[in-house]
Protein backbone atom coordinates (compact mmCIF):
# COMPACT_ATOMS: atom_id res chain seq x y z
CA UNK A 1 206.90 211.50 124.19
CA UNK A 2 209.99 210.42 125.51
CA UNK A 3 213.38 212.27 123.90
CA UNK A 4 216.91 209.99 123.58
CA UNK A 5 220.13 210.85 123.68
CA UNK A 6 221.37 209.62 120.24
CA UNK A 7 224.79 209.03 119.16
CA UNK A 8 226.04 208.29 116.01
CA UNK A 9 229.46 206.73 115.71
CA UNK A 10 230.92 206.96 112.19
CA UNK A 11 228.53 209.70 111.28
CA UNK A 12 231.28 210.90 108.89
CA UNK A 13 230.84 208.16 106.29
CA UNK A 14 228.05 206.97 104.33
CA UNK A 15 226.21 205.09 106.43
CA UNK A 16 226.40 207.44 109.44
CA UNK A 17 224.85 209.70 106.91
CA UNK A 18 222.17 207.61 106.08
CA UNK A 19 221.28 207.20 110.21
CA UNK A 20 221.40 211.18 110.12
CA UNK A 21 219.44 211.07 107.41
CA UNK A 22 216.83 208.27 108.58
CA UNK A 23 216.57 209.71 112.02
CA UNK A 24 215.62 213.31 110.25
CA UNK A 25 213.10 211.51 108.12
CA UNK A 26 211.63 209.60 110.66
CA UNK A 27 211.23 212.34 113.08
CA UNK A 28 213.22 210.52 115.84
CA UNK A 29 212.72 212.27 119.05
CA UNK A 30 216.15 212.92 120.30
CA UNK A 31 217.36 215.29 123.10
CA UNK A 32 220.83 215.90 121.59
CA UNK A 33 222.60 213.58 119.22
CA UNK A 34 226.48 213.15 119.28
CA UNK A 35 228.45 213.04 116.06
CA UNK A 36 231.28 210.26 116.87
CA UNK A 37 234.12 209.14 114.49
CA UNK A 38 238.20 208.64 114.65
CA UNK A 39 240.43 211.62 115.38
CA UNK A 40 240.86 212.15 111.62
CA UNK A 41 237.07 213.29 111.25
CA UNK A 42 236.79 214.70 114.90
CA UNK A 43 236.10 218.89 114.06
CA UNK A 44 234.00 218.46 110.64
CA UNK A 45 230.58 219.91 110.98
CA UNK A 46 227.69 217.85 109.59
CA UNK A 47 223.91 219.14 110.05
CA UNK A 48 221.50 217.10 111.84
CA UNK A 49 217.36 218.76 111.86
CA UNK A 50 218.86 221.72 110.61
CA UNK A 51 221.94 222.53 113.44
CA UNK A 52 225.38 222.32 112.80
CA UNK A 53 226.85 219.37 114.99
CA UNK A 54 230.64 219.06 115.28
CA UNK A 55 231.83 215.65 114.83
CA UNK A 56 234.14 214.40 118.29
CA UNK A 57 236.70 211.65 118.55
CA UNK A 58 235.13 208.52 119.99
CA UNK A 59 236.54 208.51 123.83
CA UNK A 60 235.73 205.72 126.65
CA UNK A 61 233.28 208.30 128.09
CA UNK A 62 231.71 209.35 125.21
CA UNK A 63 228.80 207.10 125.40
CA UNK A 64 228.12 208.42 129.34
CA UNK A 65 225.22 210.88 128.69
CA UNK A 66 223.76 208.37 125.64
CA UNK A 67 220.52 206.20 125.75
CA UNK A 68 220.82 205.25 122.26
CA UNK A 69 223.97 204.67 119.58
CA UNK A 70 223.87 203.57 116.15
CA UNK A 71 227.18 201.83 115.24
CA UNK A 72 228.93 202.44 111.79
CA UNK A 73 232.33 202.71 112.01
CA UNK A 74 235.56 201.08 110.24
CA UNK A 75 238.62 199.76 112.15
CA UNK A 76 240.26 202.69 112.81
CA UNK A 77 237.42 203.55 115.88
């Protein structure tokens, strides 16, 4: 089976923790996930299938290595 790139943007608030927490559930076979938000979240640490993921600023190139994103983020990104 195929593995994705996943990103999550807003993976700081709830929502982005319910993807995180879907994605786990569901078994989602990803490759590496990136943990996007704004600048004031970027350097938390959330865990996604057990690792601990820092969260990075969303940047114009931060979707280059991604084959999937999930999209939950306020104005501020």
């Amino acid at each position: 089976m195929r593995k994705y790139h996943t990103a999550i943007v807003g993976a700081t608030g709830l929502v982005g923790q319910e993807f995180i927490k879907v994605l786990e559930q569901r078994d989602f076979p990803m490759a590496s996930v990136h943990l996007l938000a704004s600048d004031r979240s970027a350097g938390k640490k959330l865990f996604v299938n057990h690792r601990e993921i820092e969260v990075e600023e969303v940047m114009p190139d931060s979707f280059d290595p991604v084959d999937i994103a999930l999209f939950s983020a306020g104005s501020e990104v």
